[in-house]
C-alpha atoms as a PDB file:
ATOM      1  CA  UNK A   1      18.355  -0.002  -6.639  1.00  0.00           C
ATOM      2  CA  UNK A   2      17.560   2.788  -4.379  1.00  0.00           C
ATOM      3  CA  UNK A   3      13.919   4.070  -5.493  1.00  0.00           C
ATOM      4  CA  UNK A   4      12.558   7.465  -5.411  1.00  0.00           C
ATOM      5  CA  UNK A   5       8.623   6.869  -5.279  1.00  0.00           C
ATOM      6  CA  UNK A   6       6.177   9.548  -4.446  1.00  0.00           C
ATOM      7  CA  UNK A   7       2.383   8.411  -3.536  1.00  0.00           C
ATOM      8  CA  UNK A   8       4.285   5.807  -1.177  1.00  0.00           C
ATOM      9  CA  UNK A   9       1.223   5.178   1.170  1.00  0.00           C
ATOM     10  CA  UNK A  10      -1.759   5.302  -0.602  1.00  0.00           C
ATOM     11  CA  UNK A  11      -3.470   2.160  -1.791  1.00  0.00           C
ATOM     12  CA  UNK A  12      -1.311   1.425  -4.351  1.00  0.00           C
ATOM     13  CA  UNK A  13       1.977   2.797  -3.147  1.00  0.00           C
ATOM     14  CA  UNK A  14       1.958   1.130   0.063  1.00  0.00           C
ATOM     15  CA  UNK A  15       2.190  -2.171  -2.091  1.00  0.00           C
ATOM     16  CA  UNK A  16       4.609  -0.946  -4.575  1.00  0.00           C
ATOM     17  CA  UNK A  17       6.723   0.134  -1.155  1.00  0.00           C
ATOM     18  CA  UNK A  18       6.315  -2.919   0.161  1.00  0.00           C
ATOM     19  CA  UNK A  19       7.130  -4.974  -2.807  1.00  0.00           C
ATOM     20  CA  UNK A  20      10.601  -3.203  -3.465  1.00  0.00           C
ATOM     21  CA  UNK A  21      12.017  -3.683  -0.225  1.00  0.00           C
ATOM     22  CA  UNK A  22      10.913  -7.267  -0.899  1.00  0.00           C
ATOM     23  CA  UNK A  23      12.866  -7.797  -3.303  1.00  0.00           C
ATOM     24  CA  UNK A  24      15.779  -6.328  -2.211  1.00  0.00           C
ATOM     25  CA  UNK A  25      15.369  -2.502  -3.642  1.00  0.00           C
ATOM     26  CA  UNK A  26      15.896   0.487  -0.667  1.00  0.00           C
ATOM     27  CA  UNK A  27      13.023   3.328  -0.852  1.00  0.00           C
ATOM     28  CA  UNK A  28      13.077   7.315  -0.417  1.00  0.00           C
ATOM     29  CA  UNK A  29       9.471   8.032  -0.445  1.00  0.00           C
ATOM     30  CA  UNK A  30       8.056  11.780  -0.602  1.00  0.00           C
ATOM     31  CA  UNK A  31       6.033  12.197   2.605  1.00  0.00           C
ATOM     32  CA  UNK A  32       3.643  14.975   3.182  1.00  0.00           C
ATOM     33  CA  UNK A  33       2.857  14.731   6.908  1.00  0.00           C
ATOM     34  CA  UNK A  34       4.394  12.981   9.798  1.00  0.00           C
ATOM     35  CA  UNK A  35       2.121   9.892   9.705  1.00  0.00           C
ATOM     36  CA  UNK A  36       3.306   9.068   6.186  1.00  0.00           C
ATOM     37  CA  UNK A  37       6.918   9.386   7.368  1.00  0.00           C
ATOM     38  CA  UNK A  38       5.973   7.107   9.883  1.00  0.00           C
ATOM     39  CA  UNK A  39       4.044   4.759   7.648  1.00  0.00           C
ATOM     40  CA  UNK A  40       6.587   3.966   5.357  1.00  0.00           C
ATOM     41  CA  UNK A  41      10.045   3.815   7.990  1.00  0.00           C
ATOM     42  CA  UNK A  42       8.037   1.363   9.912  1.00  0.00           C
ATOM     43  CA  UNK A  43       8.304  -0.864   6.942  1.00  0.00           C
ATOM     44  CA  UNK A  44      11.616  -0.131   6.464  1.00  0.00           C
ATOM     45  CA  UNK A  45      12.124   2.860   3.856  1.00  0.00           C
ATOM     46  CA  UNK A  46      13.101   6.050   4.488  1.00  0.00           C
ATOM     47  CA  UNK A  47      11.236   9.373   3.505  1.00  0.00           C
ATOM     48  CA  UNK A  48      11.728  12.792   2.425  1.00  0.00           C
ATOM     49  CA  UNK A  49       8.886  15.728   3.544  1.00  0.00           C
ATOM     50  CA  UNK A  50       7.312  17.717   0.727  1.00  0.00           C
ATOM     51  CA  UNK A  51       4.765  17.282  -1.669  1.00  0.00           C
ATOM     52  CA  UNK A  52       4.008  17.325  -5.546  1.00  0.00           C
ATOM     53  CA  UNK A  53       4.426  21.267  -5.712  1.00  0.00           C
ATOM     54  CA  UNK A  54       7.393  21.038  -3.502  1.00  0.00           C
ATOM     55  CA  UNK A  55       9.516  20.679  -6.901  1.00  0.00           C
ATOM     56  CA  UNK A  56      12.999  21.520  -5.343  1.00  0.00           C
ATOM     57  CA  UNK A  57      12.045  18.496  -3.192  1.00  0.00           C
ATOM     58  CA  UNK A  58      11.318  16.590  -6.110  1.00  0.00           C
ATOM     59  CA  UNK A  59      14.867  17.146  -8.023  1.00  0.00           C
ATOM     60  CA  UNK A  60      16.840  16.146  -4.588  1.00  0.00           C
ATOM     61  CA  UNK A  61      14.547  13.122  -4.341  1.00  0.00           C
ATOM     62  CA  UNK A  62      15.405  12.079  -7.993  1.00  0.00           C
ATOM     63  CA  UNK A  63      18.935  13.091  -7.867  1.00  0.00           C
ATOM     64  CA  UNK A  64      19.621  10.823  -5.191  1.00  0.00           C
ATOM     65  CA  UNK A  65      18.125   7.884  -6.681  1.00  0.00           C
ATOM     66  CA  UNK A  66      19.076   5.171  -9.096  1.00  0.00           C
ATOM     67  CA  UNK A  67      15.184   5.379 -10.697  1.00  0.00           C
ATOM     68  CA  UNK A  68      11.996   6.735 -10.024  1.00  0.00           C
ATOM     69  CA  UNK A  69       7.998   5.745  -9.783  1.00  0.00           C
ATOM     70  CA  UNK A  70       5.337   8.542  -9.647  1.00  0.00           C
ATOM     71  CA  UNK A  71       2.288   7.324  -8.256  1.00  0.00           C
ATOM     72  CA  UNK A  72       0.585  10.916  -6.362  1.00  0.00           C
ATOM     73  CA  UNK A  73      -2.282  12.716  -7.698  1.00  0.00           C
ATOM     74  CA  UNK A  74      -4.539  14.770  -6.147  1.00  0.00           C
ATOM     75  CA  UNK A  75      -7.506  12.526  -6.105  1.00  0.00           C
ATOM     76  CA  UNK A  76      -9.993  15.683  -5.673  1.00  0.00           C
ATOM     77  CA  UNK A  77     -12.914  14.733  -7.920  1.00  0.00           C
ATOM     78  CA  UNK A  78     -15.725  16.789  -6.301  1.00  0.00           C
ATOM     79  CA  UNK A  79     -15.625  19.253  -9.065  1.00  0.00           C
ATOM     80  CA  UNK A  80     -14.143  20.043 -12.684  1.00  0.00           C
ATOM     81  CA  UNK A  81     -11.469  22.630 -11.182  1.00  0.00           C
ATOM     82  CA  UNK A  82     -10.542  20.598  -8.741  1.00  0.00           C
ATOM     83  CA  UNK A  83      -9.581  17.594 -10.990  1.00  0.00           C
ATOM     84  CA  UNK A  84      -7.966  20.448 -13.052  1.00  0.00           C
ATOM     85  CA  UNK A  85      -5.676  21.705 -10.500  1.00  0.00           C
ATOM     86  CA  UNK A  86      -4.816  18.691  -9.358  1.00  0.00           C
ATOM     87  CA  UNK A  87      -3.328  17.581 -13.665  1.00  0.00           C
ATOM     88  CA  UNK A  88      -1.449  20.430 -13.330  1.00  0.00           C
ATOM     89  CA  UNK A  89       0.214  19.896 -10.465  1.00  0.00           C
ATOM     90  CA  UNK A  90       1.110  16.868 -11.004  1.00  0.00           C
ATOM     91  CA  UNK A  91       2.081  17.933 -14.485  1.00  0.00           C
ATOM     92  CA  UNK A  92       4.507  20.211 -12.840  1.00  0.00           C
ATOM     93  CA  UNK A  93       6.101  17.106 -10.607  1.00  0.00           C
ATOM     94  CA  UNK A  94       6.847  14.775 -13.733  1.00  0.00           C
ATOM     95  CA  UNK A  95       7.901  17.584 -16.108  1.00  0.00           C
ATOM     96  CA  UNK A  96      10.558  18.051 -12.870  1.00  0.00           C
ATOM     97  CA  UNK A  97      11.305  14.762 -12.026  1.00  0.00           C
ATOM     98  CA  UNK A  98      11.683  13.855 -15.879  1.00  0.00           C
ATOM     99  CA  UNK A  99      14.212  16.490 -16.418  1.00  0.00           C
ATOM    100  CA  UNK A 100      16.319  15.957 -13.376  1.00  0.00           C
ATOM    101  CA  UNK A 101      16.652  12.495 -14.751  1.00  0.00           C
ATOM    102  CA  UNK A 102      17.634  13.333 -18.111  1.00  0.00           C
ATOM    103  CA  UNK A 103      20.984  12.132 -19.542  1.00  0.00           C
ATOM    104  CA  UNK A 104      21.464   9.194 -17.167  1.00  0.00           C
ATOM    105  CA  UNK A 105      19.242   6.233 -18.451  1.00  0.00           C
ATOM    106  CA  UNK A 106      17.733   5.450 -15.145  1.00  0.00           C
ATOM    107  CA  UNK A 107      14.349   4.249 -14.950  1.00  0.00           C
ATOM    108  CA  UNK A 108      11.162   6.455 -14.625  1.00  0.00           C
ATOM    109  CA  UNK A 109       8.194   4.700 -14.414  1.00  0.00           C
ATOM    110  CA  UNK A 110       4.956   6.577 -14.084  1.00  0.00           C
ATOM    111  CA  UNK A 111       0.833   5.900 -14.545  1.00  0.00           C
ATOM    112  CA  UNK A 112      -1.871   7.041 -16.344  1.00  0.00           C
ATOM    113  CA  UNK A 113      -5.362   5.322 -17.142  1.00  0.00           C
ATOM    114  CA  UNK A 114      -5.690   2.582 -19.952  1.00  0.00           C
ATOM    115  CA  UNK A 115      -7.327   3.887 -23.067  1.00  0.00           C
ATOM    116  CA  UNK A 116     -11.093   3.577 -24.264  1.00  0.00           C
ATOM    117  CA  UNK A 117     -11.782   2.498 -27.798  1.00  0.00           C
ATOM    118  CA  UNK A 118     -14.978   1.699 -29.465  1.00  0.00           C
ATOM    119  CA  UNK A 119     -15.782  -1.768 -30.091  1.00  0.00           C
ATOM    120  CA  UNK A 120     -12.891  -3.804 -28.555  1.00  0.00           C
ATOM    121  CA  UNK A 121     -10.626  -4.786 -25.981  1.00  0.00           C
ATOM    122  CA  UNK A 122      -7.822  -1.280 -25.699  1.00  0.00           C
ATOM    123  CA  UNK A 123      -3.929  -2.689 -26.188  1.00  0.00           C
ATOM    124  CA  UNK A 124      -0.503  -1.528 -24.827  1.00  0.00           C
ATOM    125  CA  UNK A 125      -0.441   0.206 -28.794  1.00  0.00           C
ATOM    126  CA  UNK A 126      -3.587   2.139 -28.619  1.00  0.00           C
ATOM    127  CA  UNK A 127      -2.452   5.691 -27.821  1.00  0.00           C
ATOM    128  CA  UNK A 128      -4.069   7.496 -24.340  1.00  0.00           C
ATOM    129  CA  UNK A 129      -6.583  10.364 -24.725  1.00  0.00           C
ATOM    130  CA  UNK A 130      -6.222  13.852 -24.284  1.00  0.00           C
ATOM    131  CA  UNK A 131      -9.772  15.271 -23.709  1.00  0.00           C
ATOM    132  CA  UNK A 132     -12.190  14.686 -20.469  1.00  0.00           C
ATOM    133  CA  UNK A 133     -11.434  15.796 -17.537  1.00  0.00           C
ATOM    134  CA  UNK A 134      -8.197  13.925 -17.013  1.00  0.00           C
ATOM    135  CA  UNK A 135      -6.825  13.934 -20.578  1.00  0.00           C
ATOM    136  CA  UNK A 136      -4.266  16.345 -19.566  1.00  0.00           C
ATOM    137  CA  UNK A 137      -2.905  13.466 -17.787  1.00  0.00           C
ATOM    138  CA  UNK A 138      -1.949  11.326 -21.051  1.00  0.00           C
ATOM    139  CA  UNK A 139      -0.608  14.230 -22.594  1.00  0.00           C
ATOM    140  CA  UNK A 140       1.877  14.502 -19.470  1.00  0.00           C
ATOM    141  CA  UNK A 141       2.757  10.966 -19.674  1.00  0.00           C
ATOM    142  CA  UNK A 142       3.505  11.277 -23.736  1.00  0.00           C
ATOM    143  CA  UNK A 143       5.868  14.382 -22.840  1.00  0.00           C
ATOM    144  CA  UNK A 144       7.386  11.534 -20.119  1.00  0.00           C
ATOM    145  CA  UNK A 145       7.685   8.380 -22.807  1.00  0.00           C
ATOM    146  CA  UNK A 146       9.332  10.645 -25.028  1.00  0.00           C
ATOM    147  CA  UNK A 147      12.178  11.564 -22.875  1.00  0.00           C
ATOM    148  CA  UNK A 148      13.556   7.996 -24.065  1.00  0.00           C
ATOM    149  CA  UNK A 149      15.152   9.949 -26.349  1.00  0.00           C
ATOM    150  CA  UNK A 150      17.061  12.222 -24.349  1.00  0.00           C
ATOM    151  CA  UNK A 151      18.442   9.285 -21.981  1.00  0.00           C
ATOM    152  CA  UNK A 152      15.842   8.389 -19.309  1.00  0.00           C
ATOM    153  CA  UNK A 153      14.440   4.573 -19.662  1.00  0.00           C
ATOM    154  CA  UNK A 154      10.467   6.127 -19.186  1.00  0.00           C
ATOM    155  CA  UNK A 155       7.716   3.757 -19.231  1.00  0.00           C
ATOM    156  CA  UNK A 156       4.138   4.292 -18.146  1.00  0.00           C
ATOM    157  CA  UNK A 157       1.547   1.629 -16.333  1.00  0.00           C
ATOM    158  CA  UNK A 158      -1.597   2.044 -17.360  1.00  0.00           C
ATOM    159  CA  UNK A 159      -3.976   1.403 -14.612  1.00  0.00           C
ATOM    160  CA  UNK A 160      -7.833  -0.205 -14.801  1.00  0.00           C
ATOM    161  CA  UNK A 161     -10.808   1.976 -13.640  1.00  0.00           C
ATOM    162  CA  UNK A 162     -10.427  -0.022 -10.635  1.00  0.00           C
ATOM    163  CA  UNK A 163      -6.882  -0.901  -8.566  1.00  0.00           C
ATOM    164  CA  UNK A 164      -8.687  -2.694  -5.514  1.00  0.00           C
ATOM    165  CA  UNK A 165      -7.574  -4.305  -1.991  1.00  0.00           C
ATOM    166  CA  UNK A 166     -10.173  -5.758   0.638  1.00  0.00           C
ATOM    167  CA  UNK A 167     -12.743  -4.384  -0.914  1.00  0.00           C
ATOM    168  CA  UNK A 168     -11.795  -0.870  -1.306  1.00  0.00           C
ATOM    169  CA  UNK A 169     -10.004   1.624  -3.904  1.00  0.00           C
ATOM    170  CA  UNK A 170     -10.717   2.944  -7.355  1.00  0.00           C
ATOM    171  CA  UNK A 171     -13.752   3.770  -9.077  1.00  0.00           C
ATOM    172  CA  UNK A 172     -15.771   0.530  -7.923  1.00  0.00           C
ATOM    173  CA  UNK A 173     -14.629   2.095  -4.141  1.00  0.00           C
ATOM    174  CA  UNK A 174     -16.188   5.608  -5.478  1.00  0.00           C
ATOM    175  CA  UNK A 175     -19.490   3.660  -6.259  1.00  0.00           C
ATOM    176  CA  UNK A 176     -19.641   2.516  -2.953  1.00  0.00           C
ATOM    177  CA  UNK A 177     -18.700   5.600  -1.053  1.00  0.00           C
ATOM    178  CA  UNK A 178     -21.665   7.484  -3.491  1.00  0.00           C
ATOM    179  CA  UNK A 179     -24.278   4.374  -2.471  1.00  0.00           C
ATOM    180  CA  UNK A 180     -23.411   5.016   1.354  1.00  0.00           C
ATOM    181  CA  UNK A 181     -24.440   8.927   1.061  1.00  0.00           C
ATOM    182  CA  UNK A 182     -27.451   7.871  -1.430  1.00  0.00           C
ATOM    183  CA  UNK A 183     -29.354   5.237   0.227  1.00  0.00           C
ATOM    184  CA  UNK A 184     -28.920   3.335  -3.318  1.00  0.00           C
ATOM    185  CA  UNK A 185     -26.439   1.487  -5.079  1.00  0.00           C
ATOM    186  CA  UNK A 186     -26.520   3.328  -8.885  1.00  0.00           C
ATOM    187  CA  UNK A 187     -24.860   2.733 -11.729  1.00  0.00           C
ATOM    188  CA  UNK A 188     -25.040   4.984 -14.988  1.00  0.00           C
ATOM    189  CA  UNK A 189     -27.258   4.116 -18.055  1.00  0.00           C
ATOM    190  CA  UNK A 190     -27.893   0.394 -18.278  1.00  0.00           C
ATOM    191  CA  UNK A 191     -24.782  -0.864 -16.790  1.00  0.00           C
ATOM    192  CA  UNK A 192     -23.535  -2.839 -19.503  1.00  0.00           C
ATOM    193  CA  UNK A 193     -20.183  -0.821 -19.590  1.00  0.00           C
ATOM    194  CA  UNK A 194     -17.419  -2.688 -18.902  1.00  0.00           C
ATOM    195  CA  UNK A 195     -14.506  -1.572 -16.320  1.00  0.00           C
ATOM    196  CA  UNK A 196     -11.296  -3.007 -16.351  1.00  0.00           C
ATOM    197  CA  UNK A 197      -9.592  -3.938 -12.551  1.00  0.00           C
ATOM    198  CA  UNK A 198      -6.557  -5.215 -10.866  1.00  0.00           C
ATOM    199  CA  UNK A 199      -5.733  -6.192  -7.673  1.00  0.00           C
ATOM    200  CA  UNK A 200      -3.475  -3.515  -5.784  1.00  0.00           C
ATOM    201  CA  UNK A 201      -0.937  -6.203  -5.014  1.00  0.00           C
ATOM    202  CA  UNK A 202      -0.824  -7.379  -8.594  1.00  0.00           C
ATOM    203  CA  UNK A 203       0.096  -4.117  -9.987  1.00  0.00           C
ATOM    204  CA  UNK A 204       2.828  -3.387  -7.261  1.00  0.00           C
ATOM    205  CA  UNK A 205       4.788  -6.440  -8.735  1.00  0.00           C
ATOM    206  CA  UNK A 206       4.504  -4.677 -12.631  1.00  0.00           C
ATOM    207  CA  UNK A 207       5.619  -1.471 -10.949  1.00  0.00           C
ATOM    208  CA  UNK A 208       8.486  -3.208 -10.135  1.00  0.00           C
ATOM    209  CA  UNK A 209       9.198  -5.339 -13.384  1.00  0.00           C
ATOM    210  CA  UNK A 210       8.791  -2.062 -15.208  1.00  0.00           C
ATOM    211  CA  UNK A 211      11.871  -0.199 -13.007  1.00  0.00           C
ATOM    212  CA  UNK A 212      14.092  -3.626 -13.133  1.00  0.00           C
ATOM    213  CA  UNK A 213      13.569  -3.746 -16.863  1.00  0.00           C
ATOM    214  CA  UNK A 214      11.122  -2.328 -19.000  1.00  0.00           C
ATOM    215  CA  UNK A 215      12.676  -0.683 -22.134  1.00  0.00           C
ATOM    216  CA  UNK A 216      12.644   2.826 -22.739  1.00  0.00           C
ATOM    217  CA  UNK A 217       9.563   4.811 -23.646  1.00  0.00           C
ATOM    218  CA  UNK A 218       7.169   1.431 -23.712  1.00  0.00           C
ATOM    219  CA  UNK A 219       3.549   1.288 -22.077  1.00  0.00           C
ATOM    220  CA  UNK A 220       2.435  -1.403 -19.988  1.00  0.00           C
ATOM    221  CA  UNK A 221      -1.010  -2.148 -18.719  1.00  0.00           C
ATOM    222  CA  UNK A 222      -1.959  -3.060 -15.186  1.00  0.00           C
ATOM    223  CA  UNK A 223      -5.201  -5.174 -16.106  1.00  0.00           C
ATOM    224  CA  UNK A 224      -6.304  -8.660 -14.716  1.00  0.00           C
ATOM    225  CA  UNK A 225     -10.357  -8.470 -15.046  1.00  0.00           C
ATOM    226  CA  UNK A 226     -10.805  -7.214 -18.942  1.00  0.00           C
ATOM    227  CA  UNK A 227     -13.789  -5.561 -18.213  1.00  0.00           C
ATOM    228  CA  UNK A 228     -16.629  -6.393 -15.411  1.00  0.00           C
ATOM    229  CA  UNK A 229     -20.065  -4.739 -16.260  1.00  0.00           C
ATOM    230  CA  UNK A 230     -21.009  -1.662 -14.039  1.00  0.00           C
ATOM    231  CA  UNK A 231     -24.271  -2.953 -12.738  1.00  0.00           C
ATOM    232  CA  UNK A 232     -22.774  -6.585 -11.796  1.00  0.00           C
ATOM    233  CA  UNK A 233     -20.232  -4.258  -9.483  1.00  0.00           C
ATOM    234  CA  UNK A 234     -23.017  -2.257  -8.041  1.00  0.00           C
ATOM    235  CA  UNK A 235     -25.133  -5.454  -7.776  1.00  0.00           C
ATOM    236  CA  UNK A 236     -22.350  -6.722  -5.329  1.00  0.00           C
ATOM    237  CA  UNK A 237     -21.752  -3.285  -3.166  1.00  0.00           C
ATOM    238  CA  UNK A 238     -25.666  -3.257  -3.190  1.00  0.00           C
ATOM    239  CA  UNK A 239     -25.855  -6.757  -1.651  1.00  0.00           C
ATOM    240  CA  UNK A 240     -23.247  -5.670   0.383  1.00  0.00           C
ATOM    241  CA  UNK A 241     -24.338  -2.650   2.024  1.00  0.00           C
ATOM    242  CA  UNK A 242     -28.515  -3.935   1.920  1.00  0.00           C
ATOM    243  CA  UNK A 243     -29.369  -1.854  -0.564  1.00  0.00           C
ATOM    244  CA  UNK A 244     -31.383  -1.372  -3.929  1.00  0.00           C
ATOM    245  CA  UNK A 245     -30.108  -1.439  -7.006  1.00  0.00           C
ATOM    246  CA  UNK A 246     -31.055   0.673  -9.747  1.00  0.00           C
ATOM    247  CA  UNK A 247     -29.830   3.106 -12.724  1.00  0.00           C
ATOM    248  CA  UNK A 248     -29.419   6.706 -11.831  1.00  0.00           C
ATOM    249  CA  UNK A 249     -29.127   9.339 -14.021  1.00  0.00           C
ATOM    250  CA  UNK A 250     -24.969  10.523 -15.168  1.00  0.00           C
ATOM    251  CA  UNK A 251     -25.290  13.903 -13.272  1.00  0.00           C
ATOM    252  CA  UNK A 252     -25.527  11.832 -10.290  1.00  0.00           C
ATOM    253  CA  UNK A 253     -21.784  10.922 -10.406  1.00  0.00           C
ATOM    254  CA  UNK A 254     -20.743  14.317 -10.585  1.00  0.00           C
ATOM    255  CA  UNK A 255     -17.457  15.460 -12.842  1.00  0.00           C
ATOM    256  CA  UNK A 256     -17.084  11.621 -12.997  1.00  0.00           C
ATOM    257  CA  UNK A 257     -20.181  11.045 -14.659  1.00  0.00           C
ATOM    258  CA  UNK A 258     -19.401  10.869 -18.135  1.00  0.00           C
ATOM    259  CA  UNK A 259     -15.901   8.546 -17.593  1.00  0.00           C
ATOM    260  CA  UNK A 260     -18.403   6.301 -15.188  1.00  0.00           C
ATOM    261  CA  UNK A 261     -20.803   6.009 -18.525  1.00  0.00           C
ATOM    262  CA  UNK A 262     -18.162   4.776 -20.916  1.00  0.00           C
ATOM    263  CA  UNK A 263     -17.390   1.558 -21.750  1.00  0.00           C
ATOM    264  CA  UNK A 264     -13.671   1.048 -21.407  1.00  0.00           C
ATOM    265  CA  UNK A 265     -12.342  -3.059 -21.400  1.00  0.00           C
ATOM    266  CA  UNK A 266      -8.532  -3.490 -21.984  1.00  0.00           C
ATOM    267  CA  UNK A 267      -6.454  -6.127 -22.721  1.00  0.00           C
ATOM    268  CA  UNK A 268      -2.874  -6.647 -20.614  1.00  0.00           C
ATOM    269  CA  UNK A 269      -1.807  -9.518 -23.522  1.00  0.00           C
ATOM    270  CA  UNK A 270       1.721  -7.748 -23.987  1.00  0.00           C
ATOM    271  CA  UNK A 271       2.488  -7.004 -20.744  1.00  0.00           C
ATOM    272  CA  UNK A 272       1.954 -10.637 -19.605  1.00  0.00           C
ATOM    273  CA  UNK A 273       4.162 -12.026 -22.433  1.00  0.00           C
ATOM    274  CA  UNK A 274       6.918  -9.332 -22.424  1.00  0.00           C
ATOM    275  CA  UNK A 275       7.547  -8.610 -18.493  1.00  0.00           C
ATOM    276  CA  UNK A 276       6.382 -12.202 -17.387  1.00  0.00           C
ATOM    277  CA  UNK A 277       3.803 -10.990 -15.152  1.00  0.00           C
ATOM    278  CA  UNK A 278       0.960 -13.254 -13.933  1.00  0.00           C
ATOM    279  CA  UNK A 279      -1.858 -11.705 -11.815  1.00  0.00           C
ATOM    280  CA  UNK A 280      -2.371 -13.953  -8.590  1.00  0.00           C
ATOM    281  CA  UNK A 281      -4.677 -12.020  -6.461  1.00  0.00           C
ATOM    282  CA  UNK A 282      -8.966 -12.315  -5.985  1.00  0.00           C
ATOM    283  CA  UNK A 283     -10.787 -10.543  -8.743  1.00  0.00           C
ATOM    284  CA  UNK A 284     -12.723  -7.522  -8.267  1.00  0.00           C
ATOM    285  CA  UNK A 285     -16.266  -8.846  -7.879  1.00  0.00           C
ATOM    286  CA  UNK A 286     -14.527 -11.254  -5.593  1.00  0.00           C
ATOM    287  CA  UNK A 287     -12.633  -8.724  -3.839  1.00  0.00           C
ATOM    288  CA  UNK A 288     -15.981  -6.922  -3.260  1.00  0.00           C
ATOM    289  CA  UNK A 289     -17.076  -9.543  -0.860  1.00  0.00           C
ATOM    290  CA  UNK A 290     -15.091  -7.560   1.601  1.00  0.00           C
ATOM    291  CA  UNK A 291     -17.108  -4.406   1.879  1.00  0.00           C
ATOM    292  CA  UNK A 292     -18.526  -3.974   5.160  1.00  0.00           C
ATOM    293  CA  UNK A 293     -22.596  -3.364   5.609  1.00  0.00           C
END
């Protein structure tokens, strides 16, 4: 299959990358500067300049491609706008991408968080939110599922708080950046909340399952640890880094604050028994071990 993929070298596209051309696919990844293009023909795809609001960029990508993964965001949490602007442009990009695809039952696969519900474990069923600051998000990704019905195979993969690698990425990664500028490794409330992780390689290999064969308009979720309380994951960036560790109050996290206060375990049950797939990689609070003092 040759695989249109945009978000190609971040921390999770630079796996799913690698793990197509693994297994035989051929890559045209969106590439904003010249060191991404570089990036990703070194390992042997090839790359197409633009970015998410380049949307003519986006059909020719898609066009040219026998399926599709959408991986970009923004990533600009430092403020409620920001995250904003960066829903809608990505909003933009799928409503494209989804509707160059239409009529032609190729694959698009694209991600969104798993789901929060009170009292238990979330499931592949439970349906995503559409309020906070990123519920525009699942509301995108709906619009996406239900273009099964007009002849694209959609599916989404729901990603943990956390998608890690050597130590880094995801929420647990913004605790530690915030405990570097703080002097303090904080956590909100008491830390009993529970995040949900997976290892960055783990979840390239369900990106891929989910373009080979993943029926149309399903959801899949990306989880190996359940749900690891807060304050055990700043307990190990505090040890870490050589520094205390203590509650701090929500404001502290910024825009982030309130998601960083939920509790949010989810189950990947489904996934495991429908696509096959079987996590193989460290753990977050193992994985954690790598962050440098």
């Amino acid at each position: 299959m040759r695989v249109f993929i945009t978000g190609g070298t971040g921390l999770i596209g630079s796996a799913v990358v690698a793990e197509l051309l693994d297994n035989g696919h051929t890559v045209l990844a969106l590439t904003r500067s010249d060191a991404s293009a570089r990036a990703v023909e070194a390992v042997g795809a090839k790359s197409i300049r633009g970015g998410l609001a380049d949307l003519d960029v986006l059909r020719t990508g898609a066009a040219q491609s026998d399926g599709v993964i959408h991986l970009a965001f923004g990533n600009d949490f430092s403020s409620a706008d920001a995250v904003a602007t960066s829903v809608a442009e990505e909003t933009a990009a799928l409503m494209t991408l989804g509707e160059t695809l239409i009529g032609t039952d190729r694959p698009l696969v694209t991600v969104s968080g798993t789901p929060w519900v009170a009292g238990r474990l979330s499931t592949e069923e439970d349906p995503l939110p559409l309020d906070g600051p990123v519920g525009g998000r699942g509301g995108t990704v709906n619009a996406m599922i239900g273009l099964s019905s007009q002849g694209v195979r959609s599916s989404a993969i729901r990603m943990p708080r956390t998608v890690h690698n050597k130590g880094a990425g995801g929420f647990a990664g913004l605790l530690t950046q915030m405990a570097r500028r703080a002097g303090v490794s904080g956590y909100p409330g008491d830390g009993a909340q529970r995040w949900p992780a997976v290892h960055a390689l783990d979840a390239a290999v369900l990106f891929r399952l989910a373009l080979e064969s993943a029926p149309a308009g399903t959801s899949w979720h990306a989880v190996d640890d359940e749900g690891d309380a807060v304050r055990d994951i700043a307990a190990v960036i505090g040890r870490r880094l050589g520094l205390a560790v203590e509650s701090l109050p929500e404001a502290n996290f910024g825009p982030l604050g309130a998601i960083f206060a939920m509790d949010q375990p989810s189950s990947s049950t489904r996934t495991r028994e429908a696509l096959g797939w079987k996590p193989t990689h460290p753990s977050l609070l193992e994985d954690l071990e790598n962050v440098q003092p």
